[in-house]
PDB file of N, CA and C in Angstrom:
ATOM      1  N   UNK A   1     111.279 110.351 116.200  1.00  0.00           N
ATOM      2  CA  UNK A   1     110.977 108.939 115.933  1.00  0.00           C
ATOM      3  C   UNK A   1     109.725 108.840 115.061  1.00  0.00           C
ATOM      4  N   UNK A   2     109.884 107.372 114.213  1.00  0.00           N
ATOM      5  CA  UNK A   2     108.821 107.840 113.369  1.00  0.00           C
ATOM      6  C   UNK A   2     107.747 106.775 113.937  1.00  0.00           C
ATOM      7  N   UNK A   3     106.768 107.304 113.997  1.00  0.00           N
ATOM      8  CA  UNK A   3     104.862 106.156 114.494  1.00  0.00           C
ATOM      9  C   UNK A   3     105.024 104.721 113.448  1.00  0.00           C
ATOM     10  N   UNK A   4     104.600 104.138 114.023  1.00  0.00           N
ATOM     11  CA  UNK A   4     104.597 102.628 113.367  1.00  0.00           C
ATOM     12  C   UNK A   4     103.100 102.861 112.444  1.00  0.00           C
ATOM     13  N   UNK A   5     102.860 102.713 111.701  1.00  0.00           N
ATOM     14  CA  UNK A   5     101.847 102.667 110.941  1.00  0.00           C
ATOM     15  C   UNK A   5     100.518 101.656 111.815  1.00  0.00           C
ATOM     16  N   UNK A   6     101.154 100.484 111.603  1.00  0.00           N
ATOM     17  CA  UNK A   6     100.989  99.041 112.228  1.00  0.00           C
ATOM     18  C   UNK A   6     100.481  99.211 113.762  1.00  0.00           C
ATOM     19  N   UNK A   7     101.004 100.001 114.572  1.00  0.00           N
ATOM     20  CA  UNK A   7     101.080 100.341 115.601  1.00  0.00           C
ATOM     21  C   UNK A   7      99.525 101.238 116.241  1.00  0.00           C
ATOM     22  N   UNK A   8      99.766 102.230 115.161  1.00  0.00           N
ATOM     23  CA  UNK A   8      98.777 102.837 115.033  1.00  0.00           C
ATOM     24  C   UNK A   8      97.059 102.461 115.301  1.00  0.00           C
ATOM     25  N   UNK A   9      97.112 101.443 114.254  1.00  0.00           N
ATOM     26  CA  UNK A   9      96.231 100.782 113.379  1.00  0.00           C
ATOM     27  C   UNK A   9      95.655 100.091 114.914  1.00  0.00           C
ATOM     28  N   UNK A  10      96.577  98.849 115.527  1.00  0.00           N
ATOM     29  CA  UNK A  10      96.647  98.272 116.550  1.00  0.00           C
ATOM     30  C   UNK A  10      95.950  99.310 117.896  1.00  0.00           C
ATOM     31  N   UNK A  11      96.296 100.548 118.061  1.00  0.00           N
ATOM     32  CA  UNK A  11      96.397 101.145 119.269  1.00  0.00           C
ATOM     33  C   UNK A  11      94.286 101.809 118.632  1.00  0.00           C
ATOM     34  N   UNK A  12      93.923 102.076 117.550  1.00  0.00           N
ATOM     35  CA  UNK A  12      92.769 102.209 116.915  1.00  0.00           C
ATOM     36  C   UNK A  12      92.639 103.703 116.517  1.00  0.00           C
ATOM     37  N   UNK A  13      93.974 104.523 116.263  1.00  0.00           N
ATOM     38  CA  UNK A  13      94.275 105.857 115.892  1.00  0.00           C
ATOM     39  C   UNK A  13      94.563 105.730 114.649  1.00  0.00           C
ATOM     40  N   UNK A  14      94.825 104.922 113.712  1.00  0.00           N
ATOM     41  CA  UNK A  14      94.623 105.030 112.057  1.00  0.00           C
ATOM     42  C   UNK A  14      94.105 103.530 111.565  1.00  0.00           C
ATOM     43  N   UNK A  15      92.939 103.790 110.623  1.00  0.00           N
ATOM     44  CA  UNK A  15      91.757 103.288 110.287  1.00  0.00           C
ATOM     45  C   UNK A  15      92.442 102.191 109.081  1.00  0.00           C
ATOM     46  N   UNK A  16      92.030 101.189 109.521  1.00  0.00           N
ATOM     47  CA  UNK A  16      91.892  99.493 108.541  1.00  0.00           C
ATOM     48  C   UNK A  16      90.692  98.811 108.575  1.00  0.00           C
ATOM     49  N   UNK A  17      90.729  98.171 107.767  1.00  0.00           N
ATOM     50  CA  UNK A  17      89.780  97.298 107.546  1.00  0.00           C
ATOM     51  C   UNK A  17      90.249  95.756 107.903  1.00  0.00           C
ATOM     52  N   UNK A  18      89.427  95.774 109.080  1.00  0.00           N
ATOM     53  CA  UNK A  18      89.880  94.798 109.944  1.00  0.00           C
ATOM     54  C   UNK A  18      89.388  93.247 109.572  1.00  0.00           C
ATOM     55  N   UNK A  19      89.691  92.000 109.130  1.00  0.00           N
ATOM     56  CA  UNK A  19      89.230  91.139 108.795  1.00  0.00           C
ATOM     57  C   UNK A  19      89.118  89.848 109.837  1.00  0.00           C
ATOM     58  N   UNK A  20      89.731  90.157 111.017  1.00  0.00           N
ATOM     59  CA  UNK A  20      89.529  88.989 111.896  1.00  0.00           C
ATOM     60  C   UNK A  20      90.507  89.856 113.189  1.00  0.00           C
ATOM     61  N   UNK A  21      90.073  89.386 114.431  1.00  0.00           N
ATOM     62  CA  UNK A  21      91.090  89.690 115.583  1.00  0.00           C
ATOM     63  C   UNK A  21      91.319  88.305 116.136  1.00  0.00           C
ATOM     64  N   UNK A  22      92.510  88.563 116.553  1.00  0.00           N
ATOM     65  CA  UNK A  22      92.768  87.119 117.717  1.00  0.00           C
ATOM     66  C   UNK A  22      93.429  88.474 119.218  1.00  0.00           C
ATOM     67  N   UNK A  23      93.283  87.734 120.370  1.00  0.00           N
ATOM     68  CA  UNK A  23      94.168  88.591 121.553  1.00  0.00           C
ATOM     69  C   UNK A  23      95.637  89.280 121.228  1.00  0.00           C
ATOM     70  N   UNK A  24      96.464  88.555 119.996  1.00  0.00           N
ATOM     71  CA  UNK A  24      97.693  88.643 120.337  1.00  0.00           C
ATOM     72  C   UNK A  24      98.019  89.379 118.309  1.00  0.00           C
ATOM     73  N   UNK A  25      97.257  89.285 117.803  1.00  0.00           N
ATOM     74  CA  UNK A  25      97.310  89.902 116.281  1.00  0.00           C
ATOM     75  C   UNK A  25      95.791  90.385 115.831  1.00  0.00           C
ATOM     76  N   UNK A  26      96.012  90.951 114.487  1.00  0.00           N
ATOM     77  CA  UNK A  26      95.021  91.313 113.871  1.00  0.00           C
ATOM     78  C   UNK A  26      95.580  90.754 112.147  1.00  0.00           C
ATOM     79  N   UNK A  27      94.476  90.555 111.305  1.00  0.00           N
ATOM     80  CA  UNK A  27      94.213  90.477 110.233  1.00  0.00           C
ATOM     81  C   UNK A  27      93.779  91.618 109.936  1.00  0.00           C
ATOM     82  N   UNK A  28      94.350  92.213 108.529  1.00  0.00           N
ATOM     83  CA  UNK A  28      93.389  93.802 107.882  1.00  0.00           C
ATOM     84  C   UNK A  28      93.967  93.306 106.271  1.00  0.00           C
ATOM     85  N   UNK A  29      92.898  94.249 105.686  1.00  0.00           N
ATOM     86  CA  UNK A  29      92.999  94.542 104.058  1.00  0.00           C
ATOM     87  C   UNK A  29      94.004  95.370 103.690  1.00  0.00           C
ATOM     88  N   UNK A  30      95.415  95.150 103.292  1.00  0.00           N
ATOM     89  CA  UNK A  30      96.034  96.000 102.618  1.00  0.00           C
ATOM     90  C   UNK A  30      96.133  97.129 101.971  1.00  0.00           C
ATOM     91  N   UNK A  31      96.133  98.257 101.581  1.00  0.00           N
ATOM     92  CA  UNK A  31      96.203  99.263 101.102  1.00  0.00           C
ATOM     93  C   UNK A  31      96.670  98.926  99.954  1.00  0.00           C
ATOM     94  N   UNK A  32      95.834  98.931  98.745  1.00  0.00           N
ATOM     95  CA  UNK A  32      96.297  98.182  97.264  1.00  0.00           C
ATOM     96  C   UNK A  32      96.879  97.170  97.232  1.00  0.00           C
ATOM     97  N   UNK A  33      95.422  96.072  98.026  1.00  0.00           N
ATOM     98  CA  UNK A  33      95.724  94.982  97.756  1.00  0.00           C
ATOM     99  C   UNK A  33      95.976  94.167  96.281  1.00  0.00           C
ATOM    100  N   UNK A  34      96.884  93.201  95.909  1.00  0.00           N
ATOM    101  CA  UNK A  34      96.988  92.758  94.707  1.00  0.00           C
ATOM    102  C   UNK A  34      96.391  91.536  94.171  1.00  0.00           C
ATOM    103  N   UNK A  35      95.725  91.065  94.858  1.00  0.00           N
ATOM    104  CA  UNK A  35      94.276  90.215  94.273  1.00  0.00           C
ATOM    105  C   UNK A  35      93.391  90.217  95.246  1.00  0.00           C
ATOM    106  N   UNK A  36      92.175  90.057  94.903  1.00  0.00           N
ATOM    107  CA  UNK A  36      90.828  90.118  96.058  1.00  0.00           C
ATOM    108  C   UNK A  36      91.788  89.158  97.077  1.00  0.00           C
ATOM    109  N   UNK A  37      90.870  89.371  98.122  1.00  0.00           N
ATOM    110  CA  UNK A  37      91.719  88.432  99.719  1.00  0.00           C
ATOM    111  C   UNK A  37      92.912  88.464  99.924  1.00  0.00           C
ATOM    112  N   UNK A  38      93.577  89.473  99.479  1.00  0.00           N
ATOM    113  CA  UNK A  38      95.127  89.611  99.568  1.00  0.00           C
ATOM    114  C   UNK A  38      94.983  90.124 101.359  1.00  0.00           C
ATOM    115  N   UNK A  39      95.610  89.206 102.274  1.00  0.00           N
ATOM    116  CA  UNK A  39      95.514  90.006 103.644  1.00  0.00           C
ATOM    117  C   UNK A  39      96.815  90.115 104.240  1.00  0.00           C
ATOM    118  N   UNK A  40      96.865  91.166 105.482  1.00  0.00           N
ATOM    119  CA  UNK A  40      98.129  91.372 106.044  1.00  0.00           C
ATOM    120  C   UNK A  40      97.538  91.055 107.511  1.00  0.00           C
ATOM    121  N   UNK A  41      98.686  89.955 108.343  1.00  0.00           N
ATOM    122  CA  UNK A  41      98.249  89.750 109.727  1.00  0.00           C
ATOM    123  C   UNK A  41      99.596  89.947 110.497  1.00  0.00           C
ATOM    124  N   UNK A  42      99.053  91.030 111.351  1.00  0.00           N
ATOM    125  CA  UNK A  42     100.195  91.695 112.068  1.00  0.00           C
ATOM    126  C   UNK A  42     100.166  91.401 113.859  1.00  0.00           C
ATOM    127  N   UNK A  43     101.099  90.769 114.142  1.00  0.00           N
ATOM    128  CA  UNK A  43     100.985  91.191 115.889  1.00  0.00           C
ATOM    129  C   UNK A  43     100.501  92.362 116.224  1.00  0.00           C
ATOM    130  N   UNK A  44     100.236  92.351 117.641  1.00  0.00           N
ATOM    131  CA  UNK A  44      99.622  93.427 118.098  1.00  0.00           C
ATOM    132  C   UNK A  44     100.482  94.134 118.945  1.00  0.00           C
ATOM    133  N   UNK A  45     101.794  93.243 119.335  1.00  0.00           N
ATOM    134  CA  UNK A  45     103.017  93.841 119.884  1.00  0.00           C
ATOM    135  C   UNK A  45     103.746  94.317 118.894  1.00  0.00           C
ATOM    136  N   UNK A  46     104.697  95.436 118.940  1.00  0.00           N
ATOM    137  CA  UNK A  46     105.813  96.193 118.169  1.00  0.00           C
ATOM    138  C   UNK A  46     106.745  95.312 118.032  1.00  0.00           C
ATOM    139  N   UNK A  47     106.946  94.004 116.788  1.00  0.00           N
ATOM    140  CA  UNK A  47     108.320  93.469 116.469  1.00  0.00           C
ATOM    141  C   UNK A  47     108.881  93.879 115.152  1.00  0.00           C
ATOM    142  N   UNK A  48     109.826  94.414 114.490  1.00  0.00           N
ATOM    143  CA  UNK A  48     110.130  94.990 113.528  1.00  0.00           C
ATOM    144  C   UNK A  48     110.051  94.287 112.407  1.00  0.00           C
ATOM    145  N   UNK A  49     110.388  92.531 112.753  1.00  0.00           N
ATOM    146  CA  UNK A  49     110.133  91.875 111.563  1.00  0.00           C
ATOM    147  C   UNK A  49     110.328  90.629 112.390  1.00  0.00           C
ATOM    148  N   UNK A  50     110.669  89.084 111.336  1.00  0.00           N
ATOM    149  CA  UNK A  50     109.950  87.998 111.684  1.00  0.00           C
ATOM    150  C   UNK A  50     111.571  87.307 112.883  1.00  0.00           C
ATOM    151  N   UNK A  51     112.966  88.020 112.835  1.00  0.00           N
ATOM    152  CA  UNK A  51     113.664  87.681 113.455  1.00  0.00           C
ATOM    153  C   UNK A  51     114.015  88.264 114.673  1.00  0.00           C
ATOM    154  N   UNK A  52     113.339  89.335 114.964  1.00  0.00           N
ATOM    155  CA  UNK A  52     113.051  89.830 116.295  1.00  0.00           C
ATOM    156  C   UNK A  52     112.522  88.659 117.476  1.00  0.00           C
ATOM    157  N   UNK A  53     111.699  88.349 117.211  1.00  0.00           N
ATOM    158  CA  UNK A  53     111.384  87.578 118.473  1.00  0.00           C
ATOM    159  C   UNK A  53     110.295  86.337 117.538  1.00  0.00           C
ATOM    160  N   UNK A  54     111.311  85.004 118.031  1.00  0.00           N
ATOM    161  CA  UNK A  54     110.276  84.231 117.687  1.00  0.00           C
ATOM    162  C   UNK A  54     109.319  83.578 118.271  1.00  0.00           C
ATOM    163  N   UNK A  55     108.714  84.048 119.457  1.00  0.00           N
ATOM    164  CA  UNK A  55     107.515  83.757 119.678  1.00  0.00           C
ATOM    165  C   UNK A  55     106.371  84.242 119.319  1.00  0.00           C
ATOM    166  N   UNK A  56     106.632  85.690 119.305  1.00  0.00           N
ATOM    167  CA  UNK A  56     105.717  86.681 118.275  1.00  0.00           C
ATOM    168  C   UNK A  56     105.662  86.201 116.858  1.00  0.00           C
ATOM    169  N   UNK A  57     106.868  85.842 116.429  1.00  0.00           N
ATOM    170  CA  UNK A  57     106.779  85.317 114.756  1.00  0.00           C
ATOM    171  C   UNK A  57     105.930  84.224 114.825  1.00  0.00           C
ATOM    172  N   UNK A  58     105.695  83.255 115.736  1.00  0.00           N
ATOM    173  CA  UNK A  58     105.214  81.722 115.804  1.00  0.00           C
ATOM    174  C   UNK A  58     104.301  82.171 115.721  1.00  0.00           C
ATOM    175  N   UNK A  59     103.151  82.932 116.822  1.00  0.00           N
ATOM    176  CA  UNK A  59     102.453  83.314 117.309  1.00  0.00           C
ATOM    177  C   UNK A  59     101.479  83.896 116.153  1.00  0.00           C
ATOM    178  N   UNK A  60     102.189  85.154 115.348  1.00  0.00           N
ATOM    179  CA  UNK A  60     101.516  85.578 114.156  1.00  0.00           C
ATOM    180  C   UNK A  60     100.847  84.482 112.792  1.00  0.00           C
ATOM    181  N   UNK A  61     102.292  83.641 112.792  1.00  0.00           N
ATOM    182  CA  UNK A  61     102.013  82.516 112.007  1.00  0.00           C
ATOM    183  C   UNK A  61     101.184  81.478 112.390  1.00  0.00           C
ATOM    184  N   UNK A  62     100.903  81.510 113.546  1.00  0.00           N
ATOM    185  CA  UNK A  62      99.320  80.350 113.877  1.00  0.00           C
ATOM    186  C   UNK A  62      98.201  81.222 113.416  1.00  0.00           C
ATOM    187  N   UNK A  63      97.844  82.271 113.395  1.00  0.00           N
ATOM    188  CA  UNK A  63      96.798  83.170 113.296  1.00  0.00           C
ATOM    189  C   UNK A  63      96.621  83.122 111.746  1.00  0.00           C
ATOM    190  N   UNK A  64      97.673  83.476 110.354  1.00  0.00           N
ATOM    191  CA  UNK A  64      98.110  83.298 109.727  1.00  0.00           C
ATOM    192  C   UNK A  64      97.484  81.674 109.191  1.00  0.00           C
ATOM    193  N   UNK A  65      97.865  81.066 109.829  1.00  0.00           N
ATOM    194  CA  UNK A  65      97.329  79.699 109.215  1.00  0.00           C
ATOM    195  C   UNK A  65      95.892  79.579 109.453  1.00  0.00           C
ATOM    196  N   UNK A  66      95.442  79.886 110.289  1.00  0.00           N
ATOM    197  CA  UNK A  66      94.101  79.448 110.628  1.00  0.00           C
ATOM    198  C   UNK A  66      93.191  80.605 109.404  1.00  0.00           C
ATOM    199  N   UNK A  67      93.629  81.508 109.093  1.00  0.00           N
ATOM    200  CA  UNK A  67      92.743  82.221 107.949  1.00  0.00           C
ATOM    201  C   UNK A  67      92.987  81.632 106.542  1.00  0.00           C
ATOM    202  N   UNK A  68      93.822  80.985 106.475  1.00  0.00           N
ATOM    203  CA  UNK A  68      94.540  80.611 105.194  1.00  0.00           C
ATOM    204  C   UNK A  68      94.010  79.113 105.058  1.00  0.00           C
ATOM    205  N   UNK A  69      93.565  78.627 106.278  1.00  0.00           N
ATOM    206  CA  UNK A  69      92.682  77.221 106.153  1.00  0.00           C
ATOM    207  C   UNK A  69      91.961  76.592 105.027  1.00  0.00           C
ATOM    208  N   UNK A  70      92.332  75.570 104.798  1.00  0.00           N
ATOM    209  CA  UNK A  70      91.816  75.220 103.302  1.00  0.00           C
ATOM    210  C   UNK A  70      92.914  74.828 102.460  1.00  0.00           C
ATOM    211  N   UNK A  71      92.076  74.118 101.014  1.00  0.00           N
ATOM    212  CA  UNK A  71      93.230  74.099 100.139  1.00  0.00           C
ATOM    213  C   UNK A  71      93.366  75.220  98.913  1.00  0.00           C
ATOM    214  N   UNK A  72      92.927  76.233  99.526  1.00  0.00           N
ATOM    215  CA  UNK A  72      92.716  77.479  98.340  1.00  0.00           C
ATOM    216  C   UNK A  72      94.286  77.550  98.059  1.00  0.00           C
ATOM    217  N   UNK A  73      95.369  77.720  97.052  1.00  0.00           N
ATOM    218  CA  UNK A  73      96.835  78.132  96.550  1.00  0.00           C
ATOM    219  C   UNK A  73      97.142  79.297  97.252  1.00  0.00           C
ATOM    220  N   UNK A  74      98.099  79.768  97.988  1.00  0.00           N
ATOM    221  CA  UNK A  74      98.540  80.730  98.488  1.00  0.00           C
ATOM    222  C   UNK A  74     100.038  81.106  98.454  1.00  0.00           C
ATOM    223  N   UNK A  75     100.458  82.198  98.664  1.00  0.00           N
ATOM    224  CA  UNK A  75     101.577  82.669  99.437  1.00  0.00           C
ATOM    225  C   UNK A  75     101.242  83.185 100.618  1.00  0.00           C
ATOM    226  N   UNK A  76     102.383  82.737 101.513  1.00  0.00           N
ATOM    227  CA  UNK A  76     102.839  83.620 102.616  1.00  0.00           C
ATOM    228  C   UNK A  76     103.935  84.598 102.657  1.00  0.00           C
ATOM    229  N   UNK A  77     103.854  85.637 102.702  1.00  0.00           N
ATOM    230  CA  UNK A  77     104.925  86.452 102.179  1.00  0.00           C
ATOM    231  C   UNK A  77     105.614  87.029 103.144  1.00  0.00           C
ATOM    232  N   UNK A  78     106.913  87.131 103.672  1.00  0.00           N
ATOM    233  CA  UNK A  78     107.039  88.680 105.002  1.00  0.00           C
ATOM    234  C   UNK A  78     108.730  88.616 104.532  1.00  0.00           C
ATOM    235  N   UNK A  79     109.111  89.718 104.770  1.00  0.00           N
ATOM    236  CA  UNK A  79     110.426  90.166 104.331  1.00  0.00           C
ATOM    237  C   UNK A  79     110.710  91.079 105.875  1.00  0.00           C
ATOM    238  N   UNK A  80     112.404  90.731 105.678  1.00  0.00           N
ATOM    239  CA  UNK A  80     113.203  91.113 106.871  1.00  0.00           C
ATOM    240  C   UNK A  80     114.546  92.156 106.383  1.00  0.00           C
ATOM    241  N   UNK A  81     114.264  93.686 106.293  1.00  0.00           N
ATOM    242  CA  UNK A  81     114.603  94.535 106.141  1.00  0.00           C
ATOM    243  C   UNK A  81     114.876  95.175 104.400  1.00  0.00           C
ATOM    244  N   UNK A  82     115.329  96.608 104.634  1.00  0.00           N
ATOM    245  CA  UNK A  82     114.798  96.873 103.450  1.00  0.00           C
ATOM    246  C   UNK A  82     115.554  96.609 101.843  1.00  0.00           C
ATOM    247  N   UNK A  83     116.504  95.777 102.241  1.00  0.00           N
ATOM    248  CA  UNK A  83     117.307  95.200 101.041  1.00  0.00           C
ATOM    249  C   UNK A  83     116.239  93.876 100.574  1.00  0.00           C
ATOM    250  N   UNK A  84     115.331  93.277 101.853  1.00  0.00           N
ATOM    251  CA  UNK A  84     114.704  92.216 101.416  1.00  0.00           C
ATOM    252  C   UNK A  84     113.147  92.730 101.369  1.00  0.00           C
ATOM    253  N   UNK A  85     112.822  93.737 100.529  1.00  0.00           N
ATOM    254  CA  UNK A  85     111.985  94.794 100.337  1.00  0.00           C
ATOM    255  C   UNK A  85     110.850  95.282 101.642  1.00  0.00           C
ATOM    256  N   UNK A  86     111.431  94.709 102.551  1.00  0.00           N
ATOM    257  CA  UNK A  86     110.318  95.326 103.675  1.00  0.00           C
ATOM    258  C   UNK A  86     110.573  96.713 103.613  1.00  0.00           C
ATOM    259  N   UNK A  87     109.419  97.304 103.630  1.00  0.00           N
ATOM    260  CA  UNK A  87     108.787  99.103 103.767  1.00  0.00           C
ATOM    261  C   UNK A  87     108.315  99.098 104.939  1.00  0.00           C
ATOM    262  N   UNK A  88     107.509  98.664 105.709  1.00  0.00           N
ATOM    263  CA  UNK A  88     106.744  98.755 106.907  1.00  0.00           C
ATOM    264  C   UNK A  88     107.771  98.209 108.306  1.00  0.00           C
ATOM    265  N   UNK A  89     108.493  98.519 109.314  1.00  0.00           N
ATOM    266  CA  UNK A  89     109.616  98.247 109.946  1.00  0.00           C
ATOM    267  C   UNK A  89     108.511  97.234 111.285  1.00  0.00           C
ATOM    268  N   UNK A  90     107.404  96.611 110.998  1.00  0.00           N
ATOM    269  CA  UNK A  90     106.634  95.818 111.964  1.00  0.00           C
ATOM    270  C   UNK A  90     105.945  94.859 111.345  1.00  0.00           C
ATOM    271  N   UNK A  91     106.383  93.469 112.232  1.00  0.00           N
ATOM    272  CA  UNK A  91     106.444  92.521 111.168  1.00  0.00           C
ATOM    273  C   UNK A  91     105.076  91.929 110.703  1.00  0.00           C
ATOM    274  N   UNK A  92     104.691  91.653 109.785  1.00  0.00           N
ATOM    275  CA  UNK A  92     103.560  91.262 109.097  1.00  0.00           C
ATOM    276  C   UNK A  92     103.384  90.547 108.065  1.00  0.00           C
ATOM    277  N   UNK A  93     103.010  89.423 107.838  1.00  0.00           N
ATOM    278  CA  UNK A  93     102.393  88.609 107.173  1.00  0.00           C
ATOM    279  C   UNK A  93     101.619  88.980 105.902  1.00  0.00           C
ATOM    280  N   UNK A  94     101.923  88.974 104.815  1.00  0.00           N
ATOM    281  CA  UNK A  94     101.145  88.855 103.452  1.00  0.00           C
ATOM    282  C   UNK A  94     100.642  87.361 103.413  1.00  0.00           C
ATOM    283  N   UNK A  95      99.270  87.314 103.041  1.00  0.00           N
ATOM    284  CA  UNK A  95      98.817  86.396 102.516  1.00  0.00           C
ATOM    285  C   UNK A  95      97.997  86.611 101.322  1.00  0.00           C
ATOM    286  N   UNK A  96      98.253  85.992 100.662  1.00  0.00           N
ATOM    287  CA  UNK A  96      98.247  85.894  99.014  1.00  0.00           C
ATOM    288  C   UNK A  96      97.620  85.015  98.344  1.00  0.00           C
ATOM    289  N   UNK A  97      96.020  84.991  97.791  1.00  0.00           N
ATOM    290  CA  UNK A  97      95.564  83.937  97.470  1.00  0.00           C
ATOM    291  C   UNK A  97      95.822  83.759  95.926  1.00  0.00           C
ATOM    292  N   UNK A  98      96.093  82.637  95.798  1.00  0.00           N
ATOM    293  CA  UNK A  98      96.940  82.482  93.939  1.00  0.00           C
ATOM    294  C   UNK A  98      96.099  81.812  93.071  1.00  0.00           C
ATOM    295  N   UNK A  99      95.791  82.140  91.838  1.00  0.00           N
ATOM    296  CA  UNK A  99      95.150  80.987  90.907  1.00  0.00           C
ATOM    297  C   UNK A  99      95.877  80.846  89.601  1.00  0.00           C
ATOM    298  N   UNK A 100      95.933  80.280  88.709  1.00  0.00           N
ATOM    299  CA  UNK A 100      96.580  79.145  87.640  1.00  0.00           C
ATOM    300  C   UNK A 100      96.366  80.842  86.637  1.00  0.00           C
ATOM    301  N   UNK A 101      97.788  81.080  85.823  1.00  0.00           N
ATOM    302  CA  UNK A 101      97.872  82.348  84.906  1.00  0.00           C
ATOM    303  C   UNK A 101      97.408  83.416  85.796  1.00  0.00           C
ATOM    304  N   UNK A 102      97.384  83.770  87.436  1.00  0.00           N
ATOM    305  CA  UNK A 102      97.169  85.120  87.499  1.00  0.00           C
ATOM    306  C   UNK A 102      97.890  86.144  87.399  1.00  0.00           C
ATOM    307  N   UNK A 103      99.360  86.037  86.901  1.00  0.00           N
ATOM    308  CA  UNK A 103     100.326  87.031  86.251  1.00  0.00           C
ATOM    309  C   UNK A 103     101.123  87.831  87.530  1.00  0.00           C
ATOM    310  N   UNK A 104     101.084  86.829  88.690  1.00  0.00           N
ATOM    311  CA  UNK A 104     101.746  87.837  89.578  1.00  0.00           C
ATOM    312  C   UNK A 104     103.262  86.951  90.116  1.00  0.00           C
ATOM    313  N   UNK A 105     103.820  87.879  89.617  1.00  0.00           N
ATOM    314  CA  UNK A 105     104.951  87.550  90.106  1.00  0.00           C
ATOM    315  C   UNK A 105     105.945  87.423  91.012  1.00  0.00           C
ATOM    316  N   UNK A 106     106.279  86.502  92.017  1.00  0.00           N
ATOM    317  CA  UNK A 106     107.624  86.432  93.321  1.00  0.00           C
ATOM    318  C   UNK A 106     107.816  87.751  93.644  1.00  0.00           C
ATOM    319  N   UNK A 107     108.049  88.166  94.516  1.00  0.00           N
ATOM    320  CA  UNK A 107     108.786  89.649  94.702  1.00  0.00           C
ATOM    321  C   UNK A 107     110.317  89.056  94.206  1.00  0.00           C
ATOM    322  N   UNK A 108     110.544  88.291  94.439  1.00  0.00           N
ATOM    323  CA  UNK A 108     111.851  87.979  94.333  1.00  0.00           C
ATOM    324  C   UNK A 108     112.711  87.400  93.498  1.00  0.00           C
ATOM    325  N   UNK A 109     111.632  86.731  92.245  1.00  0.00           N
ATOM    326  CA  UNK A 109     111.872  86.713  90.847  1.00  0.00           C
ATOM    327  C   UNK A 109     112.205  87.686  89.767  1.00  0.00           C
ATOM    328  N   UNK A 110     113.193  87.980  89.776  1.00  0.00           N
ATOM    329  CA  UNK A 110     113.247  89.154  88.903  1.00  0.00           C
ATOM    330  C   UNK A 110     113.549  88.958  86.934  1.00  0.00           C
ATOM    331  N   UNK A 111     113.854  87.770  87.171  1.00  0.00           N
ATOM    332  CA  UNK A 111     113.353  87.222  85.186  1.00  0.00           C
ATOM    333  C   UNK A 111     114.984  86.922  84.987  1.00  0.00           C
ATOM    334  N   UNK A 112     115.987  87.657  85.995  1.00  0.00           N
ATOM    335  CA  UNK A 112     117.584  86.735  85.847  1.00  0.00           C
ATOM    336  C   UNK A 112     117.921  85.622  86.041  1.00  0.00           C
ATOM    337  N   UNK A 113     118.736  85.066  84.782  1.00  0.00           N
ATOM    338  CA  UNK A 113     119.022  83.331  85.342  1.00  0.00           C
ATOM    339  C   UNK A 113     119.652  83.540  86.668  1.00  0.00           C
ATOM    340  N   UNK A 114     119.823  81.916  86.603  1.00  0.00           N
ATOM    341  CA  UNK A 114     120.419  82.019  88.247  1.00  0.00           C
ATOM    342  C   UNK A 114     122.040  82.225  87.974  1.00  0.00           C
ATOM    343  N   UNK A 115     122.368  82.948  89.019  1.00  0.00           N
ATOM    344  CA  UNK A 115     123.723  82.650  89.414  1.00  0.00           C
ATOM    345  C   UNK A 115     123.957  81.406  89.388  1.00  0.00           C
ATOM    346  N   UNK A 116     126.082  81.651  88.806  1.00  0.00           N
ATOM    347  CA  UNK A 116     126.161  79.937  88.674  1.00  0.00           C
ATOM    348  C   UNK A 116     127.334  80.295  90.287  1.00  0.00           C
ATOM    349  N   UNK A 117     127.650  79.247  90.539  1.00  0.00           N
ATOM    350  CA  UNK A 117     128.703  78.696  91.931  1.00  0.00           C
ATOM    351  C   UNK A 117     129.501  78.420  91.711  1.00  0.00           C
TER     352      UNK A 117
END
């Protein structure tokens, strides 16, 4: 079986940079983050992603909001398996602070028109 990264991090056996705790999640700095304050806030319980259990999902997402407080532009980002590019199998929160031309693009924009119906 493979160690949760996330898990890890949580249990205090592999090293983050921790930006806030609550009882039930943590906030940390990403590993090549993609703009300053880019943060990831993860439960502190093992859920694989945001349709596992939604009280944990709720739960993450109050924590989630309260750092994101303000009217600074953001994304919230989290993806649910690896066709919907999740890499990390424990669910977590990207938050993404945005400003006007910063050249970053949707994960999920890929520059194709849309499908027609």
């Amino acid at each position: 079986m493979t160690q949760c990264v996330f898990c890890e991090i949580v249990a205090g056996r592999a090293p983050a940079t921790i930006v806030r705790e609550w009882h039930d999640a943590l906030a940390l700095v990403p590993l090549g983050p993609v703009v300053d304050g880019h943060t990831l806030v993860i439960p502190k319980r093992h859920v694989a992603d945001f349709g596992e259990d939604p009280d944990v999902s709720a739960a993450t997402m109050r924590c989630a909001v309260e750092l994101a407080a303000g009217d600074r532009p953001m994304n919230v980002i989290t993806s649910r398996g690896r066709e919907a590019t999740q890499s990390v199998f424990h669910l977590h929160l990207h938050l993404v602070p945005r400003a006007e031309n910063d050249g970053l693009a949707l994960p999920w924009y890929s520059g194709h028109a849309r499908r027609r119906k």
